[in-house]
Protein backbone atom coordinates (compact mmCIF):
# COMPACT_ATOMS: atom_id res chain seq x y z
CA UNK A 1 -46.41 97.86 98.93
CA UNK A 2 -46.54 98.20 102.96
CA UNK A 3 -43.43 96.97 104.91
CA UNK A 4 -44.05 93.86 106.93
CA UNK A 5 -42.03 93.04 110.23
CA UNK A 6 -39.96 89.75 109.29
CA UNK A 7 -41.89 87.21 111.55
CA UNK A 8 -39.30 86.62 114.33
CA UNK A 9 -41.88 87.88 117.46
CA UNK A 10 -39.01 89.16 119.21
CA UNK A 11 -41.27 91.53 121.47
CA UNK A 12 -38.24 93.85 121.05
CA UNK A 13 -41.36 96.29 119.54
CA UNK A 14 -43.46 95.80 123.24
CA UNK A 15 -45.77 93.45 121.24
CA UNK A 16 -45.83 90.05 121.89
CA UNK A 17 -45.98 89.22 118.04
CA UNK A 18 -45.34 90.49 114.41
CA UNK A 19 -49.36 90.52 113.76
CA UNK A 20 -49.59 92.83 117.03
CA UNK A 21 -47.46 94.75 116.39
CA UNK A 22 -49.04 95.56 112.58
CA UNK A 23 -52.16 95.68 114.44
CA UNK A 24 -50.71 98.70 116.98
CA UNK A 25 -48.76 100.53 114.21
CA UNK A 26 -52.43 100.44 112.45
CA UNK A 27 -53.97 102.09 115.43
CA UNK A 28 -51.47 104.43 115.42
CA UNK A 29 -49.83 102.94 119.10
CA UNK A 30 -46.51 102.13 117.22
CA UNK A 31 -44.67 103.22 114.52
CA UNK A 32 -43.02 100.86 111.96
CA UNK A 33 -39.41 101.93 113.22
CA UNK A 34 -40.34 100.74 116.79
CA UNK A 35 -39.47 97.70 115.13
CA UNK A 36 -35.39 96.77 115.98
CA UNK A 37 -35.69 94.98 112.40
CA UNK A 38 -36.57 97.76 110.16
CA UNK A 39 -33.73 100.03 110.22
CA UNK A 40 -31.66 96.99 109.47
CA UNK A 41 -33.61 95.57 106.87
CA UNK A 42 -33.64 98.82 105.07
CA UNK A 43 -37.37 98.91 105.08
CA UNK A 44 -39.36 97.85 101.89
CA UNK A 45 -36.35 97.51 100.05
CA UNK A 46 -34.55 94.59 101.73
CA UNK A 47 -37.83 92.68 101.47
CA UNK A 48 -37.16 93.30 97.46
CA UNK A 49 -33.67 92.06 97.57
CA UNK A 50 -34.14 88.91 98.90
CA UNK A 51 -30.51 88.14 100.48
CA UNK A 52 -29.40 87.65 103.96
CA UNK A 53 -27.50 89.08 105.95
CA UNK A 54 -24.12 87.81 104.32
CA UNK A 55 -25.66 88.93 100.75
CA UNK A 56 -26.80 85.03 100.00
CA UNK A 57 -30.01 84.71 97.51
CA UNK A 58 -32.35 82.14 98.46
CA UNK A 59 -34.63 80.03 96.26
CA UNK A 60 -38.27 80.82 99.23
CA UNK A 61 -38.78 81.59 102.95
CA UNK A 62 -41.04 79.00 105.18
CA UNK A 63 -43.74 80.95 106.97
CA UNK A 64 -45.99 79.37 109.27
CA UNK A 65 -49.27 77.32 108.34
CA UNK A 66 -52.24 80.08 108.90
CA UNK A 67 -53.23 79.93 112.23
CA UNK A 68 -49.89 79.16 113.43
CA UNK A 69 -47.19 81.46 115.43
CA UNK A 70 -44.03 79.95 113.36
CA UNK A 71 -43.05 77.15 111.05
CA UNK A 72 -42.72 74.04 112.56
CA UNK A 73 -39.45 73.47 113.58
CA UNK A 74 -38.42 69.31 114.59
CA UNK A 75 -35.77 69.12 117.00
CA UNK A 76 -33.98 65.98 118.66
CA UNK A 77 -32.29 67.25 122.01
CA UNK A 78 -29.00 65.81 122.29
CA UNK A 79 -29.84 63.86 125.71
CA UNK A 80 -33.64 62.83 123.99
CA UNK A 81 -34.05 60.55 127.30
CA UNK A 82 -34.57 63.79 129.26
CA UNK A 83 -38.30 64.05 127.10
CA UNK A 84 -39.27 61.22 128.68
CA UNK A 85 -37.65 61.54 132.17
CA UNK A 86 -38.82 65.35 132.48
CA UNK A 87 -42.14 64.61 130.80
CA UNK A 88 -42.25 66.84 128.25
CA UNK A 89 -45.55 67.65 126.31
CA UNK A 90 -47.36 69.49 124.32
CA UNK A 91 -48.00 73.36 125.20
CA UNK A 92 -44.81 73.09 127.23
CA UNK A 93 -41.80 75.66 126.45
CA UNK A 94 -38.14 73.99 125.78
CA UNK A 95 -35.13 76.09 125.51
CA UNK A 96 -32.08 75.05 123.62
CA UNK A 97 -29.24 75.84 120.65
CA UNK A 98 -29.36 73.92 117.34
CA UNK A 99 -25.46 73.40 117.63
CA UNK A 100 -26.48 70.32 115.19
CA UNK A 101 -26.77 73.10 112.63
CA UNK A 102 -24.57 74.99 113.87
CA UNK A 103 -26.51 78.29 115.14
CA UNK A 104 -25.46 80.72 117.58
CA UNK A 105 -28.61 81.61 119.31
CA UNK A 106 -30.72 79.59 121.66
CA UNK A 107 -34.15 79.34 120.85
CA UNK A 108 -37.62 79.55 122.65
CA UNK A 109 -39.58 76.55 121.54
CA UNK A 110 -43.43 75.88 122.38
CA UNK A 111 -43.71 71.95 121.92
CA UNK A 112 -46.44 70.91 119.55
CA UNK A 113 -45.67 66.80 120.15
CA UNK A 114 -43.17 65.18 122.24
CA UNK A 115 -42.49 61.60 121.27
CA UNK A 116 -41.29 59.43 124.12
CA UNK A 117 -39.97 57.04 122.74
CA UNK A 118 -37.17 58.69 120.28
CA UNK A 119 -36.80 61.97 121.82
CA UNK A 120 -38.00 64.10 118.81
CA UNK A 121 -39.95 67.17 119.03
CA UNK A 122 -41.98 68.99 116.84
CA UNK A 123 -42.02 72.74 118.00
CA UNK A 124 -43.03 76.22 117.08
CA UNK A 125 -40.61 79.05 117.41
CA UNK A 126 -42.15 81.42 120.08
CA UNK A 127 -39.42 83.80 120.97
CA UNK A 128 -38.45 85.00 124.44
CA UNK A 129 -41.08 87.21 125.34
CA UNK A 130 -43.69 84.34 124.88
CA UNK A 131 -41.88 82.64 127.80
CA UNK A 132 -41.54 85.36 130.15
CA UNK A 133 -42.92 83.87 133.17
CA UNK A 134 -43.51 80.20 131.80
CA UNK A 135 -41.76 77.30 133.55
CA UNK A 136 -38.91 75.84 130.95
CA UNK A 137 -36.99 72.61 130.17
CA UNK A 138 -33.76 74.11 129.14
CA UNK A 139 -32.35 70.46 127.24
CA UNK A 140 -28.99 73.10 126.52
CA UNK A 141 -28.39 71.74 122.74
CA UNK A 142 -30.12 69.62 119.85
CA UNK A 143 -30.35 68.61 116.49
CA UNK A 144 -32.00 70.61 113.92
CA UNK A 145 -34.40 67.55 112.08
CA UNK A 146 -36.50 69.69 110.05
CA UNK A 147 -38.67 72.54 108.84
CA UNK A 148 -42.66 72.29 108.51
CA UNK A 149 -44.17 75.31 106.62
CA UNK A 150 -45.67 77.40 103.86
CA UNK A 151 -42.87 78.04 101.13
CA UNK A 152 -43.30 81.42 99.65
CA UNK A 153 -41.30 81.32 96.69
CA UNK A 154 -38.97 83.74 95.81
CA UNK A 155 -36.43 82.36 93.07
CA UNK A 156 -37.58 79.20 92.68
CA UNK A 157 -40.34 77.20 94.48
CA UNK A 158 -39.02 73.78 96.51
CA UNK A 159 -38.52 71.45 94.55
CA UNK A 160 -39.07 67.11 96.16
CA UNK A 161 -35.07 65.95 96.61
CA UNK A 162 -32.99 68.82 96.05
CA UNK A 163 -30.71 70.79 98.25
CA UNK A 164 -31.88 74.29 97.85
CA UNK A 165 -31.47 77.41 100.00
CA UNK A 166 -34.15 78.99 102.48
CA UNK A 167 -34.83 81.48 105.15
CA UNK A 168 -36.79 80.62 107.74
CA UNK A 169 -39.32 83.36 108.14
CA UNK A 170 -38.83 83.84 112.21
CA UNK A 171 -34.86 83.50 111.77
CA UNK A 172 -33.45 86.19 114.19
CA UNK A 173 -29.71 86.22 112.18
CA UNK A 174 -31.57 86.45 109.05
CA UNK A 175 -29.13 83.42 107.75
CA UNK A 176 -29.63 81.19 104.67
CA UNK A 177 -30.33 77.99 105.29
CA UNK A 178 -29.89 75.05 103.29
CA UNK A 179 -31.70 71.72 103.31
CA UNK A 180 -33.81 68.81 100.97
CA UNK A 181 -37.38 69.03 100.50
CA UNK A 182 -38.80 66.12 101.07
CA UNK A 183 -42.45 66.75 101.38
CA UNK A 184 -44.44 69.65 99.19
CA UNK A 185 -48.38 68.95 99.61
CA UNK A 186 -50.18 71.72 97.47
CA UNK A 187 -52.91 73.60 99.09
CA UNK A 188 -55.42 75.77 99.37
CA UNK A 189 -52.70 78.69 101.04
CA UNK A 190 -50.08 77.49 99.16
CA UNK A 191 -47.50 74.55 99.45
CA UNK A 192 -47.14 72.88 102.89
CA UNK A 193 -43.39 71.41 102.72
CA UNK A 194 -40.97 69.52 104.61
CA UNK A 195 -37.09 70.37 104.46
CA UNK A 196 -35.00 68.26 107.07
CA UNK A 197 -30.80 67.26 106.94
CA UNK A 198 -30.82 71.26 108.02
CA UNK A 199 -27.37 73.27 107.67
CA UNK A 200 -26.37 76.76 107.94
């Protein structure tokens, strides 16, 4: 089995995403340890593991619907009037820490919806070489809502109500997270779930 880059498109590789980068190691521009992640992931074999980085299982990682750069990711900033007052939409990058959850490291958010009137916003994950350039609402801090993805089941699949640990396939700590499913829609890539009440 191939080793895959774990989904974070860091552009610490000179691509702009994972897919590129697979796309330029196939072409024979990069090699797979261009990749900062695969020296520490131990190549195909920390993909078999399936631990973190502290040596936690998890039960399935969230990867992105097809088509999609991330999971979805629904944030509240901790001052939501700023959506409103700064007039932030969709396509728009929004910088900020999930210190609701606890995480270290600020994240580079492409806004999918912005809803006025409570604040919340549903976001992909783009990384910091996505915005390189791009004009930014930095909103500092928010709460982590949710998850929206594709589980890809590892232990056990998600199952509706429980508390169950997951990895978020873009995570750049390559943490467990834990949080209750409350949505799991079976289709035709697999199931399209919801995890929110988010902790590290």
């Amino acid at each position: 089995m191939a080793w895959h880059p774990p989904g974070k498109n860091c552009g610490l590789c000179g691509a702009k995403t994972c897919r590129a980068f697979l796309e330029m190691v196939a072409s024979g521009e990069r090699s797979y340890p261009d990749c900062p992640f695969y020296q520490e992931m131990g190549g195909e074999q920390a993909a078999q593991d399936h631990r973190d980085i502290l040596g936690n299982a998890y039960d399935f990682v969230l990867d992105p619907v097809p088509g999609e750069p991330s999971a979805r990711k629904i944030v509240l900033p901790f001052r939501p009037d700023l959506v409103e007052r700064w007039g932030i939409a969709e396509g728009e990058i929004v910088l900020g820490r999930p210190m609701g959850a606890g995480c270290p490291v600020q994240h580079v958010l492409r806004v999918i919806d912005a809803n006025p009137v409570t604040g919340v916003l549903t976001t992909h994950v783009v990384g910091p070489a996505f915005s390189r350039g791009a004009t930014c609402h930095d909103v500092q801090a928010y709460h982590m809502i949710g998850f929206e993805g594709i589980a890809r089941t590892v232990r056990r699949p998600p199952t509706f109500g429980m508390r169950q640990r997951f990895l978020p396939g873009f995570c750049m700590m390559a943490l467990t997270h834990t949080g209750v499913t409350n949505m799991v829609i079976e289709r035709p890539e697999g199931l399209l779930i919801r995890v929110e009440d988010i902790r590290l």
